[in-house]
Protein backbone atom coordinates (compact mmCIF):
# COMPACT_ATOMS: atom_id res chain seq x y z
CA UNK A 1 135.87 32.07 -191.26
CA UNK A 2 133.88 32.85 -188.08
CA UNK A 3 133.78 36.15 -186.26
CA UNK A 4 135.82 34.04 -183.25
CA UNK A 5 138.52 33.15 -185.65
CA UNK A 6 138.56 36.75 -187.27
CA UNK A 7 139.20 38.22 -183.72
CA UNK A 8 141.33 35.39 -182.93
CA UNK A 9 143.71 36.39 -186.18
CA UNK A 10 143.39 40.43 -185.41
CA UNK A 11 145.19 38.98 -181.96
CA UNK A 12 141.91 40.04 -180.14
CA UNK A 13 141.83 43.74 -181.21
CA UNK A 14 138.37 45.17 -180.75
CA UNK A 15 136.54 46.71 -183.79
CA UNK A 16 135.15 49.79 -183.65
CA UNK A 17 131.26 50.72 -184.03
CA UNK A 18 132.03 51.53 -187.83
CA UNK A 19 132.80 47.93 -188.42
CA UNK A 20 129.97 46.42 -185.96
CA UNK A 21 127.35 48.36 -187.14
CA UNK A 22 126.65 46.08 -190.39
CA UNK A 23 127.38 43.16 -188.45
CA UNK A 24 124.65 44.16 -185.93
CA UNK A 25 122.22 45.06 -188.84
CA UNK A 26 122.43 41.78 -190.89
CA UNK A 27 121.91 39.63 -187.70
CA UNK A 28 118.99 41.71 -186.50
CA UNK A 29 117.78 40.46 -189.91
CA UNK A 30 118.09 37.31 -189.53
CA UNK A 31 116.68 38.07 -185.76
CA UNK A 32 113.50 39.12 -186.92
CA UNK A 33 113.02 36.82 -189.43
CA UNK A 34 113.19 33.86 -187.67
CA UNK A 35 111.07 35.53 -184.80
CA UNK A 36 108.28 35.67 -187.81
CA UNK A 37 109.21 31.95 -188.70
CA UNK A 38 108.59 30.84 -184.58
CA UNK A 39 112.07 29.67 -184.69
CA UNK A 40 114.49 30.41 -182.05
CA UNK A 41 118.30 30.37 -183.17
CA UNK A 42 119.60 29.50 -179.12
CA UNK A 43 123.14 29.44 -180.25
CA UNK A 44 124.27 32.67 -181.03
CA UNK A 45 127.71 33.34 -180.39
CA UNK A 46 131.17 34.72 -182.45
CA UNK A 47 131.37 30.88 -183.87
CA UNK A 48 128.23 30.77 -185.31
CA UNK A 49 128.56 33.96 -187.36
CA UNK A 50 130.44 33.31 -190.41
CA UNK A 51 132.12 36.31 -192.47
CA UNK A 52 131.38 35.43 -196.54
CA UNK A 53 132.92 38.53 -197.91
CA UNK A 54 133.25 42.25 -197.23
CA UNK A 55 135.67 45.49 -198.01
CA UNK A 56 136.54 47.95 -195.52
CA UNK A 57 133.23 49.44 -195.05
CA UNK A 58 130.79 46.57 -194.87
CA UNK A 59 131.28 43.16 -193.64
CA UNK A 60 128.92 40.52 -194.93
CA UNK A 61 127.99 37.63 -192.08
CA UNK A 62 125.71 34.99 -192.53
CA UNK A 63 124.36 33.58 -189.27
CA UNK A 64 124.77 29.42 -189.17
CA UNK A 65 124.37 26.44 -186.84
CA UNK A 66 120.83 25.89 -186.54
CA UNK A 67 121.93 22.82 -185.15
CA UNK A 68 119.84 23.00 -181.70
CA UNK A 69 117.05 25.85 -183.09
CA UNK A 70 113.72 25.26 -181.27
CA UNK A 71 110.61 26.29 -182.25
CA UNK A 72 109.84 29.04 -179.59
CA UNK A 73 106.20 27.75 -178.55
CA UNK A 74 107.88 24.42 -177.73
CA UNK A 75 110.35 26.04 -174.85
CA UNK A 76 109.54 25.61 -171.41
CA UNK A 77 111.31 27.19 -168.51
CA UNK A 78 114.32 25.28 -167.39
CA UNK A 79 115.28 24.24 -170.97
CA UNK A 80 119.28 23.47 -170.85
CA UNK A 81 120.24 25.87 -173.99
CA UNK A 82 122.44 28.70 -174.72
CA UNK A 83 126.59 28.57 -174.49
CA UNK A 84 127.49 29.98 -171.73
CA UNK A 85 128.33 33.34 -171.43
CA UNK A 86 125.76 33.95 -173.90
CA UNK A 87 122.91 32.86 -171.88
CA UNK A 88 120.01 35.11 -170.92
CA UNK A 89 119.33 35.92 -167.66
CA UNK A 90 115.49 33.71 -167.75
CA UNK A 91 117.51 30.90 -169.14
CA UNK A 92 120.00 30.69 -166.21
CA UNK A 93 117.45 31.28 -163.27
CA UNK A 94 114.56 29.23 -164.45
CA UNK A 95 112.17 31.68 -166.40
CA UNK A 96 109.58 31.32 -169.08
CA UNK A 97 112.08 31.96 -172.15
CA UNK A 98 111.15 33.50 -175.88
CA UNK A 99 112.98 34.77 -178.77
CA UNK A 100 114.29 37.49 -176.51
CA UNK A 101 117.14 35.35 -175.60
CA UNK A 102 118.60 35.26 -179.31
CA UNK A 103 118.38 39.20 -178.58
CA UNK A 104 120.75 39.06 -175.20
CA UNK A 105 123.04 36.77 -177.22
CA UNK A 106 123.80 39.06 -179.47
CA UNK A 107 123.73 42.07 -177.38
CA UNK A 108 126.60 39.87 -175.47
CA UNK A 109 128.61 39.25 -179.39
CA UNK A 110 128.61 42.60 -180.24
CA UNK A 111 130.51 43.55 -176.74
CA UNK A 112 133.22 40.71 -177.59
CA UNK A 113 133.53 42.61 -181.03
CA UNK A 114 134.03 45.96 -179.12
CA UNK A 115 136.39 44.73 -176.60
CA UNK A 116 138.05 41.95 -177.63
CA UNK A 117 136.85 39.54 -174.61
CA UNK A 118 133.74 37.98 -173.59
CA UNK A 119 131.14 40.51 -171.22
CA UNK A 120 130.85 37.39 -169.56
CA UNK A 121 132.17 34.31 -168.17
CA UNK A 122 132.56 31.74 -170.46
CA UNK A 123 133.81 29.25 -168.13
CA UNK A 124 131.50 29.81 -164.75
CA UNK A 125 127.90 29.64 -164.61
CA UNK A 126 128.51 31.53 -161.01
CA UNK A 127 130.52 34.05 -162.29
CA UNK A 128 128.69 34.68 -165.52
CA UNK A 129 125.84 35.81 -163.23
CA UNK A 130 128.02 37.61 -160.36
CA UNK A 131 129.27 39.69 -163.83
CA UNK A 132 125.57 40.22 -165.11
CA UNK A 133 124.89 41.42 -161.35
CA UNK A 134 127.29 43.43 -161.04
CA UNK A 135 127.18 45.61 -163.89
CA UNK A 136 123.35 45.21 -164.61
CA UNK A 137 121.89 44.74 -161.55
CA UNK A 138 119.86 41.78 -159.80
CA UNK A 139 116.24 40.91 -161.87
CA UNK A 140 113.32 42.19 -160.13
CA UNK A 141 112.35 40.22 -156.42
CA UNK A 142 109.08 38.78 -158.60
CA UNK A 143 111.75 37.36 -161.02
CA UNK A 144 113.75 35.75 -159.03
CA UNK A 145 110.76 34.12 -156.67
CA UNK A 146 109.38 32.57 -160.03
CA UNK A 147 112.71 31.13 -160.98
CA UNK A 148 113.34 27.03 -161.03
CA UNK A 149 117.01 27.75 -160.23
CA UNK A 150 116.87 30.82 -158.24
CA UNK A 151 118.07 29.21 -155.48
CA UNK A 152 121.91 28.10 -157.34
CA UNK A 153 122.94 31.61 -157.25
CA UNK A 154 120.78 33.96 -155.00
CA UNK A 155 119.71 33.68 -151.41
CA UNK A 156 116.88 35.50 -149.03
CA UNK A 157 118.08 38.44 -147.72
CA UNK A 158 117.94 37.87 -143.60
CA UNK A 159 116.11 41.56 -143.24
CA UNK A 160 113.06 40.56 -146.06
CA UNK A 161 111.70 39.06 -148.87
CA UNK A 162 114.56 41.19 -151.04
CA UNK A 163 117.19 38.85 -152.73
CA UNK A 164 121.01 38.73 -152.95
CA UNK A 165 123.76 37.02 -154.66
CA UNK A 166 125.39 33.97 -153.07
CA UNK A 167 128.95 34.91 -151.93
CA UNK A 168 131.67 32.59 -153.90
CA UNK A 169 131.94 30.28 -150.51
CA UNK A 170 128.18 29.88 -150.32
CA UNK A 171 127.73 28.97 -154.12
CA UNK A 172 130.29 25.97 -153.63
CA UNK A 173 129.03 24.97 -150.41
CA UNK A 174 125.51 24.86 -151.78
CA UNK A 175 126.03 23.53 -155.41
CA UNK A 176 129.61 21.41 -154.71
CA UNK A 177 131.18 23.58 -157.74
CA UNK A 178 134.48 25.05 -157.21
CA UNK A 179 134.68 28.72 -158.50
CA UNK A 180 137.20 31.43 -158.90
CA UNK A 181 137.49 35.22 -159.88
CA UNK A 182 137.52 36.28 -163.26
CA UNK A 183 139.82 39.24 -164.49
CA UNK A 184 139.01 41.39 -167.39
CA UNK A 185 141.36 43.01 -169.82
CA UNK A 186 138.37 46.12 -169.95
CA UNK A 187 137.98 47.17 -166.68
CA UNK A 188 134.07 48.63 -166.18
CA UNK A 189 131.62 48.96 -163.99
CA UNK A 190 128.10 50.00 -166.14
CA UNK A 191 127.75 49.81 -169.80
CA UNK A 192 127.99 53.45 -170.25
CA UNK A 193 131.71 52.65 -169.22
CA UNK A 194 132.14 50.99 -173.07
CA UNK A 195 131.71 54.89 -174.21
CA UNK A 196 135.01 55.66 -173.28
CA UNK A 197 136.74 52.41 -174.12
CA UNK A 198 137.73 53.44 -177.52
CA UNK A 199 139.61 56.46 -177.92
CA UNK A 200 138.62 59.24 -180.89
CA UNK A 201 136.91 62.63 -180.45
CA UNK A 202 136.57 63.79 -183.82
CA UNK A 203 133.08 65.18 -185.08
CA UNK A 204 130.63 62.06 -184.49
CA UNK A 205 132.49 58.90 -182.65
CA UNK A 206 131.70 59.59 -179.08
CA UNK A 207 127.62 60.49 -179.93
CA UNK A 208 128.19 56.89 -181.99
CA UNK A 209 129.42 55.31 -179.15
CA UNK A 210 127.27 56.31 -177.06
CA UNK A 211 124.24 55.55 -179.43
CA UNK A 212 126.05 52.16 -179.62
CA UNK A 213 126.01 51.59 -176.26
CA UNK A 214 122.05 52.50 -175.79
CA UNK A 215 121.58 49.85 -177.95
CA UNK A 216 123.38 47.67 -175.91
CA UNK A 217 121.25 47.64 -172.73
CA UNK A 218 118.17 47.33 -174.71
CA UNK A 219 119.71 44.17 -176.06
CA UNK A 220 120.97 43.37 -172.74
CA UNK A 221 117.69 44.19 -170.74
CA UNK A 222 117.21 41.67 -167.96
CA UNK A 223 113.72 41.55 -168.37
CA UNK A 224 112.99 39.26 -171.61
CA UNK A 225 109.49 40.29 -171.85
CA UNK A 226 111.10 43.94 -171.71
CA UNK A 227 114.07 43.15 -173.82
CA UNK A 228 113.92 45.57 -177.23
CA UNK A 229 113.17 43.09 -180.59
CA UNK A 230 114.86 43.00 -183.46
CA UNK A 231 112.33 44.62 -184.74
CA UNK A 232 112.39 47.90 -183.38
CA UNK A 233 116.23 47.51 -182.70
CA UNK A 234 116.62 48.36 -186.55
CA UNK A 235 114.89 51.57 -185.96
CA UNK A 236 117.74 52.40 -183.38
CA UNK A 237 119.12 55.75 -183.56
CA UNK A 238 122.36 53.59 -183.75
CA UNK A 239 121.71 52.59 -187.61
CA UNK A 240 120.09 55.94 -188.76
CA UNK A 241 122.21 58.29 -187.17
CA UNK A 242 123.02 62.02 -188.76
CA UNK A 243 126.38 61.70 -188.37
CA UNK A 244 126.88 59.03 -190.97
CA UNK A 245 127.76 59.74 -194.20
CA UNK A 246 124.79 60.50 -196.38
CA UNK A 247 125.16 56.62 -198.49
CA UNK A 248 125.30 54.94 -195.19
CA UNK A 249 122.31 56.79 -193.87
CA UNK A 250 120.21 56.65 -197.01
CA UNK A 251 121.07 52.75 -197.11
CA UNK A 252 119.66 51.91 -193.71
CA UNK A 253 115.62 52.28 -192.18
CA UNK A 254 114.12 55.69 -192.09
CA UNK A 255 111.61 55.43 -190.40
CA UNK A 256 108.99 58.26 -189.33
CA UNK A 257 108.16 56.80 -186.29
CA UNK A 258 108.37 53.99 -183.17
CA UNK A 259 108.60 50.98 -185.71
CA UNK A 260 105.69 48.76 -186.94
CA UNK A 261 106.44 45.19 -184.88
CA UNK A 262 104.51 43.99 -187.81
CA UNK A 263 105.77 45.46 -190.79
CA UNK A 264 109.39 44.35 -190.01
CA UNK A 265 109.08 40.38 -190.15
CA UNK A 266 111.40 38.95 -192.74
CA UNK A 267 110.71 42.15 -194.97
CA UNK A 268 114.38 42.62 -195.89
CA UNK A 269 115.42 40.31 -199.16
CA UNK A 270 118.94 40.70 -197.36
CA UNK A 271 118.12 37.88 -196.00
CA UNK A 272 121.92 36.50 -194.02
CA UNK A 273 120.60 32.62 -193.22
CA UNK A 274 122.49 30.02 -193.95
CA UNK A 275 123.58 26.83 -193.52
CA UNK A 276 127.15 25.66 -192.26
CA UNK A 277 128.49 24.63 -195.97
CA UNK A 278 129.15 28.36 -196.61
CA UNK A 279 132.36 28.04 -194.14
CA UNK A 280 133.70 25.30 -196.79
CA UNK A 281 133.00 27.88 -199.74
CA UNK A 282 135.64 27.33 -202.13
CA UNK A 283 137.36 30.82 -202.18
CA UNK A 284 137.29 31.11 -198.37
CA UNK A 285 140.93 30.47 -198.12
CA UNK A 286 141.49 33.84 -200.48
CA UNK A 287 138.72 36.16 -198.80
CA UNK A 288 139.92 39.89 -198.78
CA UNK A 289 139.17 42.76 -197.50
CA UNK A 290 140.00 45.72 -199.60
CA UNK A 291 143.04 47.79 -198.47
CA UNK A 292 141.98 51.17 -199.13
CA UNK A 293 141.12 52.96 -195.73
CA UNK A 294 138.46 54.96 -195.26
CA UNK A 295 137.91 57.68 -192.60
CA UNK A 296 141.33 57.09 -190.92
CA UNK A 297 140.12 53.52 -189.86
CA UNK A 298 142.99 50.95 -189.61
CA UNK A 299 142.33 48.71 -192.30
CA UNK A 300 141.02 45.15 -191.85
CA UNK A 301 144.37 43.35 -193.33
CA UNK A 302 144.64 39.72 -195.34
CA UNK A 303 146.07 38.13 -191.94
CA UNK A 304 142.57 38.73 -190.22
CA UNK A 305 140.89 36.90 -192.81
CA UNK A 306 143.47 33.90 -192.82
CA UNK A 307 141.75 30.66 -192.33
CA UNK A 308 143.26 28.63 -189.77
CA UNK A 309 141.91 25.71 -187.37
CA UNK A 310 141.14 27.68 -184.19
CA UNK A 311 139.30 26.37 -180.90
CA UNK A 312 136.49 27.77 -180.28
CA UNK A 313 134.49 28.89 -177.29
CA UNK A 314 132.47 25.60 -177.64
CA UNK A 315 134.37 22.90 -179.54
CA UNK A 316 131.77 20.33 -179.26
CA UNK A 317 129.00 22.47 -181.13
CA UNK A 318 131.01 22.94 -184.31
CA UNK A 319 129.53 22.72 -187.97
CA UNK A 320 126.37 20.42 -187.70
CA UNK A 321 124.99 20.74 -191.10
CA UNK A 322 127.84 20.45 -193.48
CA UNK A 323 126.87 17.40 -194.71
CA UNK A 324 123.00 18.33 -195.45
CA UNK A 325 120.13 19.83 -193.80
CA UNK A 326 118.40 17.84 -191.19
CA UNK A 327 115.74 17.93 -189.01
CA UNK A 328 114.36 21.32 -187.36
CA UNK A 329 116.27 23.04 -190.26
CA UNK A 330 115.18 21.18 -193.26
CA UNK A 331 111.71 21.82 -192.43
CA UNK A 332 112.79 25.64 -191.91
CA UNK A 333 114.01 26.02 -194.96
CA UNK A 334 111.36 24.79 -196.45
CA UNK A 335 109.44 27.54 -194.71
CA UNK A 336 112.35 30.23 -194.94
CA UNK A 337 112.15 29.39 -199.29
CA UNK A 338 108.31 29.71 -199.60
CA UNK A 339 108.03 33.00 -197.35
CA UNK A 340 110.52 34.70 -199.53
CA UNK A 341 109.35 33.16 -202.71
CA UNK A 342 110.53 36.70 -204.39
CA UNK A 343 114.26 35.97 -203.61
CA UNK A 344 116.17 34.28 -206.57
CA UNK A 345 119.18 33.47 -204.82
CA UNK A 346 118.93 30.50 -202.48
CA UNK A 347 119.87 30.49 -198.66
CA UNK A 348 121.66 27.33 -198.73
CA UNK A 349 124.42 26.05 -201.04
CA UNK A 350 123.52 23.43 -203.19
């Protein structure tokens, strides 16, 4: 099942960083691997992540849906991608776009797994951004006065050249869209409000959290060009932390230093691509996690990983390659199989 349907099925209980964290690392795997490949995923979202086994420590994902993947020196600013709610800041306003927005996307997945809800509209392109404004901030004045779209959801300030965000009245009257206000189940006003959502003060959580949350607004930097890679975001503190036990910590990066951009590139044989056959694997209807708990965490029980026809956020991008791979991702796994001609397991069920 996918990471919407597991939330769906834990009746939208949030996981804590314990259970994120390998999430997080696998896809920042996959991240940086298809960064070295030019390829640019532009569907990332709880759907698209599928969970292929696990036990109470570790879940295994295995990112899918490469069904509208780009090669990233063939977007151009003002390219209609992204679900919404997931969609970087460039991509909404007009910007040259990169990689970077695979990197907001999942910035924006890993809140839903913390909180149980989206960070942002899913439903409103207006107040998707009014939410990114308000707890990010507005993108630099140069941003915005280089933007195609600009102009749908910020206007002049009367006093200057500085820009503000259309009131709800003004983006109707402007754009003919009818819009109304969201409510949130999490009420915050920064990201450093997500420290305190969970509760848990013993030795370590809240320094997690909080090294959780740093990650965050790297992922979620408004800048692209600024935005951390996935890279370096494996060389967070977040996934090397002392705190963790000694086999966690010995089993992710040590590194001595700021991280190598180039040594990172598709270097771990971990690799979690795949097509969309692996949600039809045969034992999917009997995945289990393991019932032992470990360090007082609530257990992940067999009703979370019951299959079960859910809607999802977008129902018309569903599983696009069940039936073989096509297109874009034929040719990229033809690419994906030569660069990691050392792997003897293949990426894609045959």
């Amino acid at each position: 099942m996918d990471l919407y349907t597991l939330m769906k099925n834990r009746e939208w209980e949030s996981l804590s960083v314990n259970y994120i964290r390998p999430i997080a690392e696998q896809l920042l795997v996959a991240l940086d691997a298809l960064k070295g490949l030019g390829i640019t995923h532009a569907d990332i979202k709880p759907d698209n992540v599928m969970v292929v086994s696990g036990n109470i420590q570790e879940l295994k994902v295995k990112l899918i849906d490469f069904g509208v993947a780009v090669k990233t020196s063939s977007m151009k600013p003002g390219l209609d991608i992204q679900p919404l709610g997931y969609s970087a800041p460039e991509v909404s306003i007009g910007l040259p776009v990169s990689e970077a927005i695979d990197v907001w996307a999942l910035g924006c997945l890993l809140v839903f797994l913390y909180i149980g809800e989206n960070l942002f509209s899913v439903f409103c392109e207006y107040q998707m951004m009014k939410r990114v404004s308000e707890l990010l901030g507005l993108p630099r004045d140069d941003q915005l006065q280089d933007g195609a779209y600009t102009s749908v959801f910020f206007r002049k300030a009367e006093e200057g050249s500085k820009w503000r965000l259309m009131t709800p009245e003004e983006y109707e009257f402007h754009n003919f869209i009818s819009t109304k206000e969201e409510h949130y189940r999490v009420k915050i006003s920064t990201l450093d409000d997500l420290v305190n959502v969970h509760s848990g003060e013993e030795s370590g959580e809240v320094e997690d959290r909080e090294d959780f949350v740093d990650l965050l607004k790297q992922l979620l930097c408004l800048d692209g060009n600024e935005r951390i890679s996935p890279c370096q975001a494996q060389f967070h503190p977040f996934f090397r932390t002392s705190h963790l036990n000694q086999q966690e910590t010995n089993r992710h990066h040590q590194p001595s230093l700021q991280a190598d951009e180039t040594s990172c590139h598709a270097s771990d044989e971990k690799s979690v691509l795949d097509d969309a056959s692996a949600s039809k694997s045969s034992d999917r209807d009997t995945l289990k996690l393991a019932t032992a708990e470990a360090d007082g965490l609530p257990p992940l029980t067999d009703l979370d990983l019951v299959s079960a026809p859910t809607p999802h956020l977008n129902d018309d991008v569903l599983d696009q390659s069940s039936d073989g791979v096509t297109g874009c991702f034929g040719s990229l796994k033809k690419t994906i199989r030569k660069h990691f001609k050392r792997i003897k397991t293949f990426f894609f069920k045959r």
